[in-house]
Protein backbone atom coordinates (compact mmCIF):
# COMPACT_ATOMS: atom_id res chain seq x y z
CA UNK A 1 5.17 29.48 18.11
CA UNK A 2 5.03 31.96 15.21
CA UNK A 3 6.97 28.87 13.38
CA UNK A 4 4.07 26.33 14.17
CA UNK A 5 1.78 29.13 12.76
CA UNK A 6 3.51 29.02 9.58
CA UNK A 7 2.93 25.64 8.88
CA UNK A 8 -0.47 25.20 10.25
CA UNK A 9 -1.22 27.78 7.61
CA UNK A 10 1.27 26.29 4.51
CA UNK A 11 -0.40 22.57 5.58
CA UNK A 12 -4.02 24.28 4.75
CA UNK A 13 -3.19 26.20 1.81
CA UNK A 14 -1.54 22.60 0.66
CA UNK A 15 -4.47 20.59 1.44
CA UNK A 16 -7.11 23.18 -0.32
CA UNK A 17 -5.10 22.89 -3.19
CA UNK A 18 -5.50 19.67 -3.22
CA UNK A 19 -9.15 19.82 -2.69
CA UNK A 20 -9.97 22.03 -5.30
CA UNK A 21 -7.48 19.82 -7.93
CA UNK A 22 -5.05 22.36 -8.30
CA UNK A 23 -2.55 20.28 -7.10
CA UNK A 24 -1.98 16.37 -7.05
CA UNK A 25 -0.53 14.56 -4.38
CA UNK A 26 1.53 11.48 -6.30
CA UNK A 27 2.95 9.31 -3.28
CA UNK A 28 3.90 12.24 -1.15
CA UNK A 29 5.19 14.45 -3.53
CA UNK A 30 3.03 17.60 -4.95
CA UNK A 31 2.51 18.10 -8.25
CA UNK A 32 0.83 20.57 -10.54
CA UNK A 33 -2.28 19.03 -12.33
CA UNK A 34 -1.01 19.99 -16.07
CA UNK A 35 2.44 18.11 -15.13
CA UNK A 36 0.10 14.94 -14.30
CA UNK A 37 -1.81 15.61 -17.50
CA UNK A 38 0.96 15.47 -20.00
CA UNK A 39 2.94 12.76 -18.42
CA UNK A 40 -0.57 11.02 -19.31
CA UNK A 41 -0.96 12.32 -22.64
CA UNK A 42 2.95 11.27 -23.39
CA UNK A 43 2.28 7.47 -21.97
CA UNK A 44 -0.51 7.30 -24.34
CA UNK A 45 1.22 8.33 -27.34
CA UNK A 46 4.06 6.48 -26.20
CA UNK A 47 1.08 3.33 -26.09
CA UNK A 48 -0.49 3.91 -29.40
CA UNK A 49 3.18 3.97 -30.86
CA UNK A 50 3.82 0.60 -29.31
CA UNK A 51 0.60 -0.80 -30.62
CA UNK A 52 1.56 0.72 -34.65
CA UNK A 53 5.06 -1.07 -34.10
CA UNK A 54 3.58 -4.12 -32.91
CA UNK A 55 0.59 -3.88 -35.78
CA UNK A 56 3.87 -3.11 -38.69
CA UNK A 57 5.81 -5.97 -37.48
CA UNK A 58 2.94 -8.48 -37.04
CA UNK A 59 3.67 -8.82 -33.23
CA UNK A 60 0.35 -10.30 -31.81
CA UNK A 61 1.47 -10.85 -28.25
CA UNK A 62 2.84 -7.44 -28.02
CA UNK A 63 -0.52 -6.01 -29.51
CA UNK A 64 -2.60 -8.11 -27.10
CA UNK A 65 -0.91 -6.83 -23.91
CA UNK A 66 -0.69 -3.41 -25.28
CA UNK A 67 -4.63 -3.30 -25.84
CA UNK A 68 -6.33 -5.50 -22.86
């Protein structure tokens, strides 16, 4: 009983998190909102260096499927 109480209470403090975007729930897994932010901000740099390369080396297939 005390056990079920427990999580009852861990499952709400879980799903407020979630609801006031303290916490993001990636395909089951929990993860802090800043994590989710800089694996975004590191794609996009991580983009905008593909598109450079592509630009420098005159690749304009690469460039159009790095910008549509």
């Amino acid at each position: 009983m005390t056990e079920d109480i427990y999580y009852a209470i861990k499952r709400a403090a879980m799903l407020m998190a979630i609801k006031e975007g303290l916490l993001v729930s990636e395909g089951g897994t929990l993860l802090n909102k800043s994590t989710v932010e800089l694996v975004s901000e590191i794609e996009e740099v991580n983009r905008q260096h593909l598109i450079d390369t592509a630009l420098a080396t005159g690749n304009r297939e690469l460039f159009m499927q790095l910008t549509n």
